[in-house]
C-alpha atoms as a PDB file:
ATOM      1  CA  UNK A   1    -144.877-122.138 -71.087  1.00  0.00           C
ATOM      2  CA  UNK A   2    -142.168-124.553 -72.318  1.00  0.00           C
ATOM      3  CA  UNK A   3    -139.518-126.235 -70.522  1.00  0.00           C
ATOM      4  CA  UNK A   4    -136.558-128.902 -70.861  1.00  0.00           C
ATOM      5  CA  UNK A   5    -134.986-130.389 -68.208  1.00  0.00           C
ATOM      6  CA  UNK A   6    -131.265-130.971 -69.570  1.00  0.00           C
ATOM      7  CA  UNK A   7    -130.338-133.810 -66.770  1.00  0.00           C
ATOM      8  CA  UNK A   8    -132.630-136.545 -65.492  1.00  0.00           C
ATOM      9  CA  UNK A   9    -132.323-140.109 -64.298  1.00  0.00           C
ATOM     10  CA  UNK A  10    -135.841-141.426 -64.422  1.00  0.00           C
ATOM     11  CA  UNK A  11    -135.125-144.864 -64.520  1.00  0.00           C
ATOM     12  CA  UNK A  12    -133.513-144.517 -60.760  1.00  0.00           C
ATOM     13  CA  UNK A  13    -137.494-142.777 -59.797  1.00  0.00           C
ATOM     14  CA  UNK A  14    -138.938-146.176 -59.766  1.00  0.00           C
ATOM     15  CA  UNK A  15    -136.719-147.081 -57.040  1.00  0.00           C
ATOM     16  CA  UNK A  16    -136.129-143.788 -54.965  1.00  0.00           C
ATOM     17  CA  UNK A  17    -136.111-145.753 -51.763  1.00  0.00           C
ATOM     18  CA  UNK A  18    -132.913-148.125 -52.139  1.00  0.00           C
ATOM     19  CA  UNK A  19    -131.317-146.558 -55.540  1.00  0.00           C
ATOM     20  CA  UNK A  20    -131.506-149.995 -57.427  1.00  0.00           C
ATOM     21  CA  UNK A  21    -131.350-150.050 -61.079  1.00  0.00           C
ATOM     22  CA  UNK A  22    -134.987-150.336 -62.709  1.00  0.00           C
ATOM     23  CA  UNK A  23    -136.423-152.343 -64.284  1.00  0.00           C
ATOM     24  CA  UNK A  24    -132.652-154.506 -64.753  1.00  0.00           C
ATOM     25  CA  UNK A  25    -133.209-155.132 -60.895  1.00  0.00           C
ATOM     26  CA  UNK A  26    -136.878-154.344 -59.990  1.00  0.00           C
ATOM     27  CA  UNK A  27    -140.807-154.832 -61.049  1.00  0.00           C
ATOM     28  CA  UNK A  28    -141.235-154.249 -64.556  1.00  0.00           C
ATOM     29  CA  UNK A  29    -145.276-153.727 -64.495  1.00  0.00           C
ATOM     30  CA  UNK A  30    -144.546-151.361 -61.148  1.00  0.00           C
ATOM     31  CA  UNK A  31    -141.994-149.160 -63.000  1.00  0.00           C
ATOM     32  CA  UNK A  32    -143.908-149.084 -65.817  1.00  0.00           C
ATOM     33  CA  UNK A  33    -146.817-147.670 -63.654  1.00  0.00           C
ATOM     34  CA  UNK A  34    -144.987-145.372 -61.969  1.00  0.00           C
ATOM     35  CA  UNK A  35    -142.981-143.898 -65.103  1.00  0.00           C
ATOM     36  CA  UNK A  36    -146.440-143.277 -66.514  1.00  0.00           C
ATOM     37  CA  UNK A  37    -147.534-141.113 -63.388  1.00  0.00           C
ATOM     38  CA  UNK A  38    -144.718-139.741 -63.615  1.00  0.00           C
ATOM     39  CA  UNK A  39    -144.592-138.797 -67.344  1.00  0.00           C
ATOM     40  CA  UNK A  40    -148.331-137.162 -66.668  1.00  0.00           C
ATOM     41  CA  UNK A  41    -147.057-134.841 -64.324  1.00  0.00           C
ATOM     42  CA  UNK A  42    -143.883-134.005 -66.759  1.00  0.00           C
ATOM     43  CA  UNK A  43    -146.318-132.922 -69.448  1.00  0.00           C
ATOM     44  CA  UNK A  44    -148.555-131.008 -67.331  1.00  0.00           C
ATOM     45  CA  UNK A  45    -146.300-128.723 -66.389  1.00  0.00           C
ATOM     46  CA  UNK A  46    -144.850-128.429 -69.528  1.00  0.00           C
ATOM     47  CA  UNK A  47    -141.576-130.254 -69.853  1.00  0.00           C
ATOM     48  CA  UNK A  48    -141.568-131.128 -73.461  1.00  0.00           C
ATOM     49  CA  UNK A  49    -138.231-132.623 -73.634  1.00  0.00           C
ATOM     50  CA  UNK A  50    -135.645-134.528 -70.851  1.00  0.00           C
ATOM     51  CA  UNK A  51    -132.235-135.242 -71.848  1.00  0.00           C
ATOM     52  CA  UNK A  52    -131.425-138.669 -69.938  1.00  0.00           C
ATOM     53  CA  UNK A  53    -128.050-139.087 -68.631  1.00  0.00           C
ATOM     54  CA  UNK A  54    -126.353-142.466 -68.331  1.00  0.00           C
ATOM     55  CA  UNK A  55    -124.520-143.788 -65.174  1.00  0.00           C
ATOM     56  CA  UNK A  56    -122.683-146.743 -66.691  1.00  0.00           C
ATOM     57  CA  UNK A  57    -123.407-148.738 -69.872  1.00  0.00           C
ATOM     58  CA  UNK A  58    -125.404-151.308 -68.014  1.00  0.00           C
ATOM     59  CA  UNK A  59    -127.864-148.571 -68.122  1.00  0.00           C
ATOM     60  CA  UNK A  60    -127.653-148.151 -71.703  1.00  0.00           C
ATOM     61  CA  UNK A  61    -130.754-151.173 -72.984  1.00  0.00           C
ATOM     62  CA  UNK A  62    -132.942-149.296 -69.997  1.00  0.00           C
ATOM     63  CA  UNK A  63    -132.463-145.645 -71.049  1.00  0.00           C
ATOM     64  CA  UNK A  64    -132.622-146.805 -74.673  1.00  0.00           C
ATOM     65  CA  UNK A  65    -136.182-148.363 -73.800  1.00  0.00           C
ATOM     66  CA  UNK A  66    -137.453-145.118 -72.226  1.00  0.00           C
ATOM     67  CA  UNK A  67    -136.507-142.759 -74.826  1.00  0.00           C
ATOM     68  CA  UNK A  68    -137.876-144.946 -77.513  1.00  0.00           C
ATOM     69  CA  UNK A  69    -141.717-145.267 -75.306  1.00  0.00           C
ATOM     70  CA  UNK A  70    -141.862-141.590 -74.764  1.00  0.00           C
ATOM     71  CA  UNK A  71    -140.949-139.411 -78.148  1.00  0.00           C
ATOM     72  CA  UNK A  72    -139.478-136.305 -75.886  1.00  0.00           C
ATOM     73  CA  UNK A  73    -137.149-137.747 -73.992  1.00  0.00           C
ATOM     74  CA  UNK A  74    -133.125-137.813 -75.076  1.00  0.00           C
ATOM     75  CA  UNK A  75    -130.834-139.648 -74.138  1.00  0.00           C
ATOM     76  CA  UNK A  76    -126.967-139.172 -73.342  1.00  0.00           C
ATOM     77  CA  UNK A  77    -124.042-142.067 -73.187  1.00  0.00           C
ATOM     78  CA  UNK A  78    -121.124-142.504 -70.533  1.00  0.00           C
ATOM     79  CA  UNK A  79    -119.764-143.336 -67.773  1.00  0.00           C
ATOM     80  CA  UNK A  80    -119.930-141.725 -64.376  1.00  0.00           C
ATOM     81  CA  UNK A  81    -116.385-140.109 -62.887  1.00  0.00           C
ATOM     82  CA  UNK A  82    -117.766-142.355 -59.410  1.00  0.00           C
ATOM     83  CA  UNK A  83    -117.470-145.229 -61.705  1.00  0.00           C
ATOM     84  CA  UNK A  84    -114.508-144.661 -63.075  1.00  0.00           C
ATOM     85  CA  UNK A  85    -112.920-147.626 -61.987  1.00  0.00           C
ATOM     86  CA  UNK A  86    -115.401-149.727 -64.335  1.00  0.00           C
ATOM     87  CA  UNK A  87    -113.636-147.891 -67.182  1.00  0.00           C
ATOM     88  CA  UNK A  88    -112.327-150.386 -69.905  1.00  0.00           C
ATOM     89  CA  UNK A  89    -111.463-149.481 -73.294  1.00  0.00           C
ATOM     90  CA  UNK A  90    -114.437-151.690 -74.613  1.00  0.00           C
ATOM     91  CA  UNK A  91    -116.648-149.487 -73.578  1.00  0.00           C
ATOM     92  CA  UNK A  92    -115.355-146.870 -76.046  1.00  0.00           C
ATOM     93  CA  UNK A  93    -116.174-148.985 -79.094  1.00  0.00           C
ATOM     94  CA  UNK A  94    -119.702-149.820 -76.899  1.00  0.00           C
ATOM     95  CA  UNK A  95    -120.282-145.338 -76.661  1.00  0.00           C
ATOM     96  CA  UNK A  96    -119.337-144.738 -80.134  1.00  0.00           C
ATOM     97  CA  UNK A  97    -120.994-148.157 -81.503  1.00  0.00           C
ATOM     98  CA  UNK A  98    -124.475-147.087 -79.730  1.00  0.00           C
ATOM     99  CA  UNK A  99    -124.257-143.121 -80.298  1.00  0.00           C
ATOM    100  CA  UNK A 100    -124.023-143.851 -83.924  1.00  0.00           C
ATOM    101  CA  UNK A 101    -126.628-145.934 -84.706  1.00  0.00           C
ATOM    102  CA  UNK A 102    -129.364-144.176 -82.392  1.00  0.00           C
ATOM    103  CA  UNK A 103    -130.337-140.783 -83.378  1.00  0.00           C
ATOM    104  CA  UNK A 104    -131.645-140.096 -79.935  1.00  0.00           C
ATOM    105  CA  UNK A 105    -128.937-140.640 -78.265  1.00  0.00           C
ATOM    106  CA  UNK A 106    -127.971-136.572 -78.565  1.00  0.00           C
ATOM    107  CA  UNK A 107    -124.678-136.316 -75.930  1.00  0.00           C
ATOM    108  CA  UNK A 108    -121.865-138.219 -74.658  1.00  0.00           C
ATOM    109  CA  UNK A 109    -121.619-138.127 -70.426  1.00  0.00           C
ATOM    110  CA  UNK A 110    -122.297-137.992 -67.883  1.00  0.00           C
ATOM    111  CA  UNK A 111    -118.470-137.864 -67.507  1.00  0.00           C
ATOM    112  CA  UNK A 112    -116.340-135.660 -65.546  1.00  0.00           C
ATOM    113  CA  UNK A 113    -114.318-135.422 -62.350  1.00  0.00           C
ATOM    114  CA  UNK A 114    -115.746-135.901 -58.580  1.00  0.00           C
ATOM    115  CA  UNK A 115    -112.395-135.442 -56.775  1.00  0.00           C
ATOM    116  CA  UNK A 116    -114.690-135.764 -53.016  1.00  0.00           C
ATOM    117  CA  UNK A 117    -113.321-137.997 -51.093  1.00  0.00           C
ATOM    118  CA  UNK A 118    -111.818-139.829 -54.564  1.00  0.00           C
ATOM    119  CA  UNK A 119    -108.510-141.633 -54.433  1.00  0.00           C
ATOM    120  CA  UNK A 120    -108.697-142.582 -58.046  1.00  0.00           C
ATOM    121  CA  UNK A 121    -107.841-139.459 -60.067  1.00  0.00           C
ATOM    122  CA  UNK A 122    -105.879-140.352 -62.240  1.00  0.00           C
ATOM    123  CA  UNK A 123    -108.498-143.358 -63.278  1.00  0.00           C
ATOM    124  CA  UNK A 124    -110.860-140.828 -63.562  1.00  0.00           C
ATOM    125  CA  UNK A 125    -109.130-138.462 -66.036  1.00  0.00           C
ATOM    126  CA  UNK A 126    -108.168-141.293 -68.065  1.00  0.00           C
ATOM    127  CA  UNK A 127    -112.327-141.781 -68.269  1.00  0.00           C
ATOM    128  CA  UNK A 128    -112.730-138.391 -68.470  1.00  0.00           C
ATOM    129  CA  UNK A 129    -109.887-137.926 -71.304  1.00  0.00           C
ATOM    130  CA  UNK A 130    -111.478-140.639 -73.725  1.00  0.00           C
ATOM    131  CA  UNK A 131    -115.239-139.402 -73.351  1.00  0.00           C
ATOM    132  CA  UNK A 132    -113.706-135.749 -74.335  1.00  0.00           C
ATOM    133  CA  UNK A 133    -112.230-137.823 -77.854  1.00  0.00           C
ATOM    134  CA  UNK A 134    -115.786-139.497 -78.202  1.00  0.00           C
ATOM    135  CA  UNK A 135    -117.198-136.215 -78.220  1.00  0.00           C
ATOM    136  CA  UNK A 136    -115.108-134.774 -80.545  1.00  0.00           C
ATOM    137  CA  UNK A 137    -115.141-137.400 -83.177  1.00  0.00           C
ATOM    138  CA  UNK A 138    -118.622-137.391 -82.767  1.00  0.00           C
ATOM    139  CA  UNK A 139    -119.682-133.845 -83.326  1.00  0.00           C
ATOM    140  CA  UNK A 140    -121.344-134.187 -79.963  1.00  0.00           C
ATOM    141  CA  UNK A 141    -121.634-132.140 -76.470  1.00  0.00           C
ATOM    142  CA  UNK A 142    -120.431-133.544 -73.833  1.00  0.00           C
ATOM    143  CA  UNK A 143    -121.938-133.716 -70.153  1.00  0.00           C
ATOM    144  CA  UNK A 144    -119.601-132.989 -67.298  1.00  0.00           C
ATOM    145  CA  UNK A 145    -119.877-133.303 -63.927  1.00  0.00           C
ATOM    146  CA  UNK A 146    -116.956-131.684 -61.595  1.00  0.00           C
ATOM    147  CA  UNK A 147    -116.936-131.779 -57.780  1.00  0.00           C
ATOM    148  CA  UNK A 148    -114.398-130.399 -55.995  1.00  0.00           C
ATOM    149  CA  UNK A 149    -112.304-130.790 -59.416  1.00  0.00           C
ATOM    150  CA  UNK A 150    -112.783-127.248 -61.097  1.00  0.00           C
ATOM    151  CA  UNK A 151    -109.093-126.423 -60.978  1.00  0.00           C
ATOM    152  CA  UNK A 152    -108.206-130.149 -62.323  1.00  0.00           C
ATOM    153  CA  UNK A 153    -111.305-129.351 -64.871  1.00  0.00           C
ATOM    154  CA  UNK A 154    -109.988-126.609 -66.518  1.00  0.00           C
ATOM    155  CA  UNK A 155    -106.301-127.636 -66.709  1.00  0.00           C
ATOM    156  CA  UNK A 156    -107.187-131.017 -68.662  1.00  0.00           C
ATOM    157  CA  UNK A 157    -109.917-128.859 -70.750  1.00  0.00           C
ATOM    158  CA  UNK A 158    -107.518-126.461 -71.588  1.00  0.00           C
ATOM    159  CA  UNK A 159    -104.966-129.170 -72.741  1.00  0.00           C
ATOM    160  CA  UNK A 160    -107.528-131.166 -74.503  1.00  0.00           C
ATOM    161  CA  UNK A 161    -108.430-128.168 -76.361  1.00  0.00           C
ATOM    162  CA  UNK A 162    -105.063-127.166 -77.333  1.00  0.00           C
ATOM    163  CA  UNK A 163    -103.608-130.966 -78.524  1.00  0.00           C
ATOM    164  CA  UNK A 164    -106.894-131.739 -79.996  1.00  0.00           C
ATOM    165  CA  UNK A 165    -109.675-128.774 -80.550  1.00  0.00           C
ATOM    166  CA  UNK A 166    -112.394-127.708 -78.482  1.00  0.00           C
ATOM    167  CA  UNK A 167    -115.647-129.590 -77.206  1.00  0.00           C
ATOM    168  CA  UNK A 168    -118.941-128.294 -76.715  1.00  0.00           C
ATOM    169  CA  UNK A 169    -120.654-129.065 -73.591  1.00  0.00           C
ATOM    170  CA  UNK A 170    -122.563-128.330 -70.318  1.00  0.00           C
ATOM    171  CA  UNK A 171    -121.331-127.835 -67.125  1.00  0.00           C
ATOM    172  CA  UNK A 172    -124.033-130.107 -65.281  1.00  0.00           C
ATOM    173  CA  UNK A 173    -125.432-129.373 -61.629  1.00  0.00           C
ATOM    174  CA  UNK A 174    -123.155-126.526 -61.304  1.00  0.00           C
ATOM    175  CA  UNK A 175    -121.811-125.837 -58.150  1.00  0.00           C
ATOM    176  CA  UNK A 176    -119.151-123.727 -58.324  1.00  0.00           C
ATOM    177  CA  UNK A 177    -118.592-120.011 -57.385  1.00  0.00           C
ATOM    178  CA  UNK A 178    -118.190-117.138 -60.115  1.00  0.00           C
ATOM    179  CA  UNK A 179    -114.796-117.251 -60.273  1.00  0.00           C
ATOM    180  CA  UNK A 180    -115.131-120.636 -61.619  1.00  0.00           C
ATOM    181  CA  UNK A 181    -118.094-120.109 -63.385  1.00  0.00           C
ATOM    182  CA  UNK A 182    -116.089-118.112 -65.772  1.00  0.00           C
ATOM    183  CA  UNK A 183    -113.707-120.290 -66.130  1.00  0.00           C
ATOM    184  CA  UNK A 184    -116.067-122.642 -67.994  1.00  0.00           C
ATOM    185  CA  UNK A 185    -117.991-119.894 -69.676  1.00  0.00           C
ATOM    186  CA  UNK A 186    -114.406-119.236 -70.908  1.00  0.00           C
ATOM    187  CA  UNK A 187    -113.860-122.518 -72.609  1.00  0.00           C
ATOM    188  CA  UNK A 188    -117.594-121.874 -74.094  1.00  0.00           C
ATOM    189  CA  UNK A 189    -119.443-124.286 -72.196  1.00  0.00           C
ATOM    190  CA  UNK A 190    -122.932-123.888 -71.065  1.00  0.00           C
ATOM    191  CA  UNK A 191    -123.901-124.004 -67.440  1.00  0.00           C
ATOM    192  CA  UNK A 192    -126.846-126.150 -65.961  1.00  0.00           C
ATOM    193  CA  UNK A 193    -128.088-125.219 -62.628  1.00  0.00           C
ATOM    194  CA  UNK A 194    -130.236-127.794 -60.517  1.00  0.00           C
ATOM    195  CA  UNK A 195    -132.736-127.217 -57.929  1.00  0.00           C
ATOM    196  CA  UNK A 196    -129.789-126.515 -55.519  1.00  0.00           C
ATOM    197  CA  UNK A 197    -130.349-122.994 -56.758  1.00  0.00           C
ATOM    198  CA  UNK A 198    -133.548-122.681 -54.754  1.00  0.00           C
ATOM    199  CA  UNK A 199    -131.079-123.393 -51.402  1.00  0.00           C
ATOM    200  CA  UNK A 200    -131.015-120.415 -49.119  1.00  0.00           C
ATOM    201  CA  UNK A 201    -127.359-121.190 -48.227  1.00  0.00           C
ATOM    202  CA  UNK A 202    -126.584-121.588 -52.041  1.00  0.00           C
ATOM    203  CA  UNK A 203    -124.987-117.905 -51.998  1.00  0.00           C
ATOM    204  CA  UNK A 204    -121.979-118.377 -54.131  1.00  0.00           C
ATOM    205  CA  UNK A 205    -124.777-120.103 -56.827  1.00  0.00           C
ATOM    206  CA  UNK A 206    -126.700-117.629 -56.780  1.00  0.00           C
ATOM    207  CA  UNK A 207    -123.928-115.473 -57.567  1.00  0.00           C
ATOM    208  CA  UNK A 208    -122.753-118.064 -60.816  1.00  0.00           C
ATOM    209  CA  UNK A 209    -126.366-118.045 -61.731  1.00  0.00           C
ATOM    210  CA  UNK A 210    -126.797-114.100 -62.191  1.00  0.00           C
ATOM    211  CA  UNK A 211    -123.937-113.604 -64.278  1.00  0.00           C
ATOM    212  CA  UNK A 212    -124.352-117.031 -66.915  1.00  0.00           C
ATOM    213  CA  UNK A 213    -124.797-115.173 -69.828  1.00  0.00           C
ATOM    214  CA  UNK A 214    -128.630-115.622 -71.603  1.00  0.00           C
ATOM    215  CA  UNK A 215    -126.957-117.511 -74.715  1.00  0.00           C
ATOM    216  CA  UNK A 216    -125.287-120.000 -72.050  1.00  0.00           C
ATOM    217  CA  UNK A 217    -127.949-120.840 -69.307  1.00  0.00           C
ATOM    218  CA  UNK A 218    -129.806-123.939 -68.873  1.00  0.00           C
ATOM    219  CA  UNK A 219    -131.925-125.748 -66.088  1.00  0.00           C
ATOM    220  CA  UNK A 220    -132.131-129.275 -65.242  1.00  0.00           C
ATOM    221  CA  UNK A 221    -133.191-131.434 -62.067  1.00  0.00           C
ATOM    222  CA  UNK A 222    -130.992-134.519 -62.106  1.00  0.00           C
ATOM    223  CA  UNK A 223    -134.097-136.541 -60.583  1.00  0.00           C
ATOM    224  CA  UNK A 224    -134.320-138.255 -58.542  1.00  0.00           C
ATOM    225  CA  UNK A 225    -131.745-136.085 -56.503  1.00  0.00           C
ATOM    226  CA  UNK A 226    -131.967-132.795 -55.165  1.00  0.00           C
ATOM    227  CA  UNK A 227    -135.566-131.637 -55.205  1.00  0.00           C
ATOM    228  CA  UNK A 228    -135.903-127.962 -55.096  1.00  0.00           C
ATOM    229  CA  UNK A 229    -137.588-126.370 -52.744  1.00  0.00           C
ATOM    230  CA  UNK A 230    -140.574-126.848 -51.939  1.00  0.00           C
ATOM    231  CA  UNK A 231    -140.126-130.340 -52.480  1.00  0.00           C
ATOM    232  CA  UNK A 232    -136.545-130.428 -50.591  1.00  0.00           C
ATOM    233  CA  UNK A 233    -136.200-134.111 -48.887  1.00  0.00           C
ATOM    234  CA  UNK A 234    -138.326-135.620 -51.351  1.00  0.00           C
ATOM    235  CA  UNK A 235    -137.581-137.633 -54.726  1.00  0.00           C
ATOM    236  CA  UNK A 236    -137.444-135.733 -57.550  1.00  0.00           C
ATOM    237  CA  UNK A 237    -138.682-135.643 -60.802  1.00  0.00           C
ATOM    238  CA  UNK A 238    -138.769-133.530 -63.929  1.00  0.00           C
ATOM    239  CA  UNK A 239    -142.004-131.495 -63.424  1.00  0.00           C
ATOM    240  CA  UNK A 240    -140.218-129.779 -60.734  1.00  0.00           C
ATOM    241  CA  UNK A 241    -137.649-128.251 -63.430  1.00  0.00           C
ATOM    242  CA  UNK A 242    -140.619-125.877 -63.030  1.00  0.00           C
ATOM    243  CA  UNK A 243    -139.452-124.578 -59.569  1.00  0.00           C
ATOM    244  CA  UNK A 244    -135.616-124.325 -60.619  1.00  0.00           C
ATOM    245  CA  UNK A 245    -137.051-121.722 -63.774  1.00  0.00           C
ATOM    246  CA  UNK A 246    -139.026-119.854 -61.203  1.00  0.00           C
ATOM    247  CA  UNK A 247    -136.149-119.145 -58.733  1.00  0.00           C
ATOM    248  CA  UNK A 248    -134.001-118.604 -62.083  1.00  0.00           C
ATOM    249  CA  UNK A 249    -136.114-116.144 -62.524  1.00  0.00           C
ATOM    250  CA  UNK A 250    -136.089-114.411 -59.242  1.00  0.00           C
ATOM    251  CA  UNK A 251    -132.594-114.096 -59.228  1.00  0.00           C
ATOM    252  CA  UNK A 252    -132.275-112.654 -62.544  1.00  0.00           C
ATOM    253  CA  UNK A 253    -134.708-110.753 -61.855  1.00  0.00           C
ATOM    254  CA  UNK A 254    -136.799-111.209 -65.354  1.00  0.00           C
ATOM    255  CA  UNK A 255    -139.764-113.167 -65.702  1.00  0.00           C
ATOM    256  CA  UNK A 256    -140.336-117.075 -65.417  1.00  0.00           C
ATOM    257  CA  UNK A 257    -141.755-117.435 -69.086  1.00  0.00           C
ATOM    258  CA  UNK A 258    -138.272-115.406 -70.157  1.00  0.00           C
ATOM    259  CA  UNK A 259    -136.351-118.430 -68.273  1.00  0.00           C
ATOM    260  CA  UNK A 260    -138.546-120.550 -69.686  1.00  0.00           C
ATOM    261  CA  UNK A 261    -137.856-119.572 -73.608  1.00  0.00           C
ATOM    262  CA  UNK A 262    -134.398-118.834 -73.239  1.00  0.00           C
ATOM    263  CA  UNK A 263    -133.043-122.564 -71.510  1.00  0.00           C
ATOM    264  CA  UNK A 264    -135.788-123.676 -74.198  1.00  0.00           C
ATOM    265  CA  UNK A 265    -134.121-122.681 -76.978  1.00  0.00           C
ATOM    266  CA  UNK A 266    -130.385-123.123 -75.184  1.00  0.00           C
ATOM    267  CA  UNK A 267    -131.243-126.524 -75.134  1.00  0.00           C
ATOM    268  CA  UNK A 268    -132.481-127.000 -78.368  1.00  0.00           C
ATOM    269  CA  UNK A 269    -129.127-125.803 -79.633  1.00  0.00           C
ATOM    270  CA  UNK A 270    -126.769-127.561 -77.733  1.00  0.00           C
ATOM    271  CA  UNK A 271    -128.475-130.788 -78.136  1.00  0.00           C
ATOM    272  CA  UNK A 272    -130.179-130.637 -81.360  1.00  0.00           C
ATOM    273  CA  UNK A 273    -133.668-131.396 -80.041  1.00  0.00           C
END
């Protein structure tokens, strides 16, 4: 059985404890060892490729390192909506400069809207707004992250798509309930569900999860956050992309190796792995 986990951030695993940047910031021989452990247990249980996402472009040399040492990971280039206020237009020619000239590089994101507890909006869509134009020019999906922003989401979506054309993309983490699930599904954007899914209290997605169309559905961990159960509490990491397929699965109600091909080959598509 093959998987691909769509979201990761293994160059936070080597520092799961205090969240620094590694190795910009930490032990180079002790991330190295670790990422290797780590790697081992990726390819056991099957994960043959990771899509990297990108916080900020000092992350950019790091992920660039990683995806070049290990031939199946990805990598993706942006600038987090909780960063937002890093935003400068330099970094658009920095994006554009890198996603050209690396073929791995294979998205633009993570970008979005995280409207929780924010008081920068506006600073945000204008980060948001200028990924979306990346995107575009670059024949390339975008990865969005929206918390408590789906309205917000789909107005500026809707615009974009209207003054400029549409954007393919993922929906990352998803979160929402079906209602806004179709929404996105609506604007033909693929939906990404995390280990939340394996939540007990995660009703409304479970609800988004059944109804994701086949042709639309991937699965992702965003490691070294939200471990699914039975690893809740712990750091995560992409051979536990494993446990998200297998409650996929479950609530579909098909069987894990189905899961398995059809995020496969989602994946493959939107990304061009």
């Amino acid at each position: 059985m093959q998987l691909i986990d769509t979201h990761v951030h293994i160059n936070l695993i080597g520092s799961w404890g205090d969240l620094k940047m590694l190795p910009q910031e930490g032990n180079f021989d002790l991330f190295d060892r670790e990422l290797e452990a780590v790697r081992q247990r990726w390819l056991e249980a099957g994960v043959i490729r990771l899509v990297h996402s990108c916080v900020e472009p000092a992350e950019f040399t790091t992920i660039q390192s990683i995806a070049h040492k290990f031939p199946e990971v990805y990598f993706a280039v942006g600038l987090h909506p909780l960063d937002a206020h890093k935003w400068i237009p330099e970094y658009e020619e920095k994006i554009l400069s890198l996603a050209q000239s690396d073929p791995k590089v294979v998205a633009i994101g993570e970008t979005g809207l995280d409207f929780y507890k924010a008081e920068n909006q506006s600073t945000q869509e204008t980060a948001f707004l200028a990924h979306l134009e990346l995107a575009r020019k670059l024949d390339k999906p975008v990865i969005i992250h929206c918390r408590d922003a789906a309205v917000r989401m789909r107005e500026l979506l809707a615009e974009f798509w209207q003054l400029r054309g549409p954007v393919r993309g993922v929906m990352h983490c998803w979160g929402g309930g079906p209602e806004e699930t179709q929404w996105f599904l609506n604007l033909g954007f693929y939906i990404s569900f995390s280990g939340i899914i394996t939540f007990k209290n995660a009703t409304q997605i479970h609800e988004s999860a059944r109804i994701v169309p086949e042709s639309r559905l991937l699965i992702e961990t965003d490691c070294p956050f939200l471990a699914p159960i039975p690893k809740r509490g712990k750091r995560n990491e992409p051979a536990y992309v494993r446990y998200v397929a297998e409650h996929m699965a479950r609530l579909r109600s098909v069987s894990t190796e189905a899961i398995a091909q059809i995020t496969t080959e989602n994946a493959c598509k939107l990304f061009g792995l």
